[in-house]
Structure formats: C-alpha cells, structure tokens
C-alpha atoms as a PDB file:
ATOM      1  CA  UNK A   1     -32.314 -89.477 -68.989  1.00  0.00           C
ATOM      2  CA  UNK A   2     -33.872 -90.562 -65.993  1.00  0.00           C
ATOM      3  CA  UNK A   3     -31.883 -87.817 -64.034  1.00  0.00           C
ATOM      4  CA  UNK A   4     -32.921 -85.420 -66.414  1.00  0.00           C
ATOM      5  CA  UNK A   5     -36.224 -85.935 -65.577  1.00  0.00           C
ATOM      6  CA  UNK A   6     -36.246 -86.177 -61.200  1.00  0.00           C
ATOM      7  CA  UNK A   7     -33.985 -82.903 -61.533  1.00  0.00           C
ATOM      8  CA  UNK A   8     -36.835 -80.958 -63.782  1.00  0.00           C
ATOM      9  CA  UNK A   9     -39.978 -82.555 -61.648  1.00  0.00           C
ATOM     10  CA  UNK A  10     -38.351 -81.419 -58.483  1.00  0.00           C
ATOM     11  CA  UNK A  11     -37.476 -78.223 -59.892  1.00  0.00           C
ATOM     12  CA  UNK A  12     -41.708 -77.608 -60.315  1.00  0.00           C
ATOM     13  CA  UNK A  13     -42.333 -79.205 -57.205  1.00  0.00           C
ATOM     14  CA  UNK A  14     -40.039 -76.704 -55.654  1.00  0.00           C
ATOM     15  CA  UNK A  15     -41.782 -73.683 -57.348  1.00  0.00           C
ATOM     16  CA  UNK A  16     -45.200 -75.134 -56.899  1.00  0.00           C
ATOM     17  CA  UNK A  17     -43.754 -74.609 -52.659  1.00  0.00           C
ATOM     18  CA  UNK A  18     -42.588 -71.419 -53.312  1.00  0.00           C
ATOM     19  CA  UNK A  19     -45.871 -70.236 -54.479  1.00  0.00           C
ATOM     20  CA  UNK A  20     -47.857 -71.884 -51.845  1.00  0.00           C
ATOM     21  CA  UNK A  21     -45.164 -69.965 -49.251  1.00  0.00           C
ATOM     22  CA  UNK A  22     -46.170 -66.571 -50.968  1.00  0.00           C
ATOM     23  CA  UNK A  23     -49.850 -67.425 -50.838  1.00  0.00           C
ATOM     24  CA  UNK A  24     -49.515 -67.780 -47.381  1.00  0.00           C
ATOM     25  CA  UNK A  25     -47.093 -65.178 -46.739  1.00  0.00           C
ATOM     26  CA  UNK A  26     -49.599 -62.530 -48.397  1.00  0.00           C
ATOM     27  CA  UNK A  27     -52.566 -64.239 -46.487  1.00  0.00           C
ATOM     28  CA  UNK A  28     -51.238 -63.287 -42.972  1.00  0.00           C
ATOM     29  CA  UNK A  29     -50.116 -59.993 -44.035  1.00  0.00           C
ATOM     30  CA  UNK A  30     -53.852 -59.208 -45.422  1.00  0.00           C
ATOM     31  CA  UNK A  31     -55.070 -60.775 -41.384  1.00  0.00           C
ATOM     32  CA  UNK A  32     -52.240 -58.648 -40.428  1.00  0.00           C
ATOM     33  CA  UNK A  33     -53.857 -55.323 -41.656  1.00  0.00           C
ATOM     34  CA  UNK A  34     -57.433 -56.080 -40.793  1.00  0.00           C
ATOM     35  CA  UNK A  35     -56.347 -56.921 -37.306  1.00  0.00           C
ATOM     36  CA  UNK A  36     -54.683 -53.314 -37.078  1.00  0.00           C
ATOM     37  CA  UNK A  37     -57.403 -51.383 -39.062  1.00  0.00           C
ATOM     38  CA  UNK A  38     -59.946 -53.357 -36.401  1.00  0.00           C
ATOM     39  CA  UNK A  39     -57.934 -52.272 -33.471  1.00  0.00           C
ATOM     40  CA  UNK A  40     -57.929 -48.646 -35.083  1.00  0.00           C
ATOM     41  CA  UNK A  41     -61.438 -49.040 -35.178  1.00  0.00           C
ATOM     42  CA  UNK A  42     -61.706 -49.191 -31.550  1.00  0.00           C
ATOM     43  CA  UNK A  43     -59.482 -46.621 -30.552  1.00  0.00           C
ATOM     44  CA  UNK A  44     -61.239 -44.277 -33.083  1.00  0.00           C
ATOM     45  CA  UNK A  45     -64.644 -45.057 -30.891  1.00  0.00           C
ATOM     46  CA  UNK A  46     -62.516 -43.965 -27.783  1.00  0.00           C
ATOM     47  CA  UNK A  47     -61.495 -40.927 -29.304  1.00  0.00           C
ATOM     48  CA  UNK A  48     -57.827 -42.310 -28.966  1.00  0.00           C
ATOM     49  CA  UNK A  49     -56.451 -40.834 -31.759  1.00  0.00           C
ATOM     50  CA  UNK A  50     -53.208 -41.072 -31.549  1.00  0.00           C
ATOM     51  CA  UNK A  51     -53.693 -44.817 -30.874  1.00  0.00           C
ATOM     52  CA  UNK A  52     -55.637 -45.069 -33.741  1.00  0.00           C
ATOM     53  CA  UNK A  53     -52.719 -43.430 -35.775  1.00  0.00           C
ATOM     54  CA  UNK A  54     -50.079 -45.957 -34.602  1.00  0.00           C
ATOM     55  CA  UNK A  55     -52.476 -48.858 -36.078  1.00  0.00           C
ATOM     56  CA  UNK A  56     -53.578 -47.135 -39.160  1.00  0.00           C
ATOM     57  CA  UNK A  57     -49.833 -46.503 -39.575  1.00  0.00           C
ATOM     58  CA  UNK A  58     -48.822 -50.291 -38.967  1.00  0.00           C
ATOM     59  CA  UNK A  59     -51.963 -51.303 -41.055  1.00  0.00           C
ATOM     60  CA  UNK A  60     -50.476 -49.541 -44.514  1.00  0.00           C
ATOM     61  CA  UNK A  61     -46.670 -50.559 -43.990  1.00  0.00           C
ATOM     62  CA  UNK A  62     -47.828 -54.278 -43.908  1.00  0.00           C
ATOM     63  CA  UNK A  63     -50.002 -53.540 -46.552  1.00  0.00           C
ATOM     64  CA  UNK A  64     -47.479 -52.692 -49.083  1.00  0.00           C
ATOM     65  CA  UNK A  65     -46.428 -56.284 -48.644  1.00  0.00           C
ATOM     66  CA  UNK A  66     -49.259 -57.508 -50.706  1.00  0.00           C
ATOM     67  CA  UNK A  67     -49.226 -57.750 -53.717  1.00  0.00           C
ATOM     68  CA  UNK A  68     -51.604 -60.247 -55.107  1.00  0.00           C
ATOM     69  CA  UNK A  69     -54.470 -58.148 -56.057  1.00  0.00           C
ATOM     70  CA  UNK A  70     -52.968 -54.104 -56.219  1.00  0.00           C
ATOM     71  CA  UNK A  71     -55.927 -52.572 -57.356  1.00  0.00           C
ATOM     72  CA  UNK A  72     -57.830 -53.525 -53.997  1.00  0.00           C
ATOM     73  CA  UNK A  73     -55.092 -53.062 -51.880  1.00  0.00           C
ATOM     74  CA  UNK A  74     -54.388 -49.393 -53.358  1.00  0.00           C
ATOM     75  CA  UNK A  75     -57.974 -48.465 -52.588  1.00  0.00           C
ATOM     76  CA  UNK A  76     -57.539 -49.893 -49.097  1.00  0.00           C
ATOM     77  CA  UNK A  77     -54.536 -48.170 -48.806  1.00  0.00           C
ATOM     78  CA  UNK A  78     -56.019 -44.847 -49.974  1.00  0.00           C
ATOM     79  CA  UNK A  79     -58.466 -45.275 -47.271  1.00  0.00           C
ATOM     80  CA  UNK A  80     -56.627 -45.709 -44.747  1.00  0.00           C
ATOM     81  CA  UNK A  81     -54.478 -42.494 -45.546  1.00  0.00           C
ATOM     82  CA  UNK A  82     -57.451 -40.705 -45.556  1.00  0.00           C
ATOM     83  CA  UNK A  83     -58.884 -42.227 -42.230  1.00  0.00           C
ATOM     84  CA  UNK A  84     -55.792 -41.007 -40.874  1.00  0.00           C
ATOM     85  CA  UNK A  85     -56.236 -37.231 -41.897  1.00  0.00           C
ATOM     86  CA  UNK A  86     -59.692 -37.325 -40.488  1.00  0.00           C
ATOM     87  CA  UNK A  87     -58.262 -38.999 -37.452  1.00  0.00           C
ATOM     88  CA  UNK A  88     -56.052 -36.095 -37.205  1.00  0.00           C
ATOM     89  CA  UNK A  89     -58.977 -33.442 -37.595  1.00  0.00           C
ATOM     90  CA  UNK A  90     -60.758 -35.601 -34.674  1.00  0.00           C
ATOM     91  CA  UNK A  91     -63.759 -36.693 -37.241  1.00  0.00           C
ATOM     92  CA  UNK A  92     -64.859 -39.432 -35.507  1.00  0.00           C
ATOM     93  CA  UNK A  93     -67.851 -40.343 -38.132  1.00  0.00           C
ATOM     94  CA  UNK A  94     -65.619 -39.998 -40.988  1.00  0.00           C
ATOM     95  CA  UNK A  95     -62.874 -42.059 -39.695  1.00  0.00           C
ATOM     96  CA  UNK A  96     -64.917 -44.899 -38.694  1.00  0.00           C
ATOM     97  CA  UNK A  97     -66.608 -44.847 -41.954  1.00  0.00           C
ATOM     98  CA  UNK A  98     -63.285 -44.747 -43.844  1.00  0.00           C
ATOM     99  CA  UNK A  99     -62.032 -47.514 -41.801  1.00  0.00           C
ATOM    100  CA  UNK A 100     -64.611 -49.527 -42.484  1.00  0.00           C
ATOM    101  CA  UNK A 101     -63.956 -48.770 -46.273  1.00  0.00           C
ATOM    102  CA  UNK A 102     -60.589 -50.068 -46.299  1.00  0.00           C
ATOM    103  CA  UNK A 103     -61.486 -53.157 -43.816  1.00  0.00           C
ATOM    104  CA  UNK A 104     -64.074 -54.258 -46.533  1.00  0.00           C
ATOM    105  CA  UNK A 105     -61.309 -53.739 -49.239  1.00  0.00           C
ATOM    106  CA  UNK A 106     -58.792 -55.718 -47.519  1.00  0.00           C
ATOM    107  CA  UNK A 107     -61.551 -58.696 -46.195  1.00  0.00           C
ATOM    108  CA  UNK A 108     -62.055 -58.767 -50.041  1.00  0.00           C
ATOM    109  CA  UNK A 109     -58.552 -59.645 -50.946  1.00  0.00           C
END
C-alpha cells in the first residue's frame, strides 16, 4: 500500500514539473517574440524593411509556439501579418503603429 501511494505522489509531482517546464517554455517564447517585434521596430524607423521582415517573420513562427492564451496571441499574430504588408508598401507610420499593436498584445500574455 505504501508503494501504491510514493508511485501516485510522484506521478503528480512529476506533472506538477511538467507544467512548470511549459510555463516556462511559453514564457521565453512570448520574450522571444517581443524581442523580435522590438528589433522590427527599429529597423522599421530605419526604413530597413527587409530587416524588419526577417524579424516580423521570426516574431510569428515563435509565436505559434504559444499557446496559453490563443485569443491574444491570434490578434498579435494578425498584427504582425499586417505590419508586414505595410512594411512591404514602405508605410512607415502604419507599421510602427501595427507593431506596437501586436507588442502590447504579446507584453499582455
């Protein structure tokens, strides 16, 4: 009986980890984006657009990592497609502001 019962409280112990891990996991992949969509933001202020594209581009692939609130990270997401299409028309204004849009979405998460 006694077996019974170290097996089952390390089994929760070892989930309880697992979770933590994911917590973090989704955590650095949220710092991830808003490091890229910052960096975007620069090169967007240089008129670097292409630069700009490269982050924007890194910024949604390690976004589809998290999933812990997908409703926020959508609209981020959706933002940063967008700042990319204005990147590519060479709207400076509307691309900063849409960056900006989808850093305050993924700060939020």
């Amino acid at each position: 009986m006694n077996l019974i019962k170290k097996a089952v409280l390390t089994f929760f112990m070892a989930m309880s980890l697992g979770a933590t891990n994911v917590a973090f996991a989704e955590d650095a992949k949220a710092t991830e984006v808003i490091a890229h969509i910052e960096a975007a933001l620069g090169e967007v202020e240089k008129n670097d657009f292409n630069a700009a594209y490269l982050h924007e581009k890194a910024a949604r692939e390690a976004s589809e990592q998290i999933t812990s609130n997908e409703a926020v990270a959508k609209q981020g997401y959706q933002s940063l497609i967008q700042a990319q299409i204005l990147g590519k028309k060479a709207e400076t204004e509307k691309a900063t502001a849409e960056l900006n849009k989808a850093l305050g979405f993924y700060k939020s998460l």
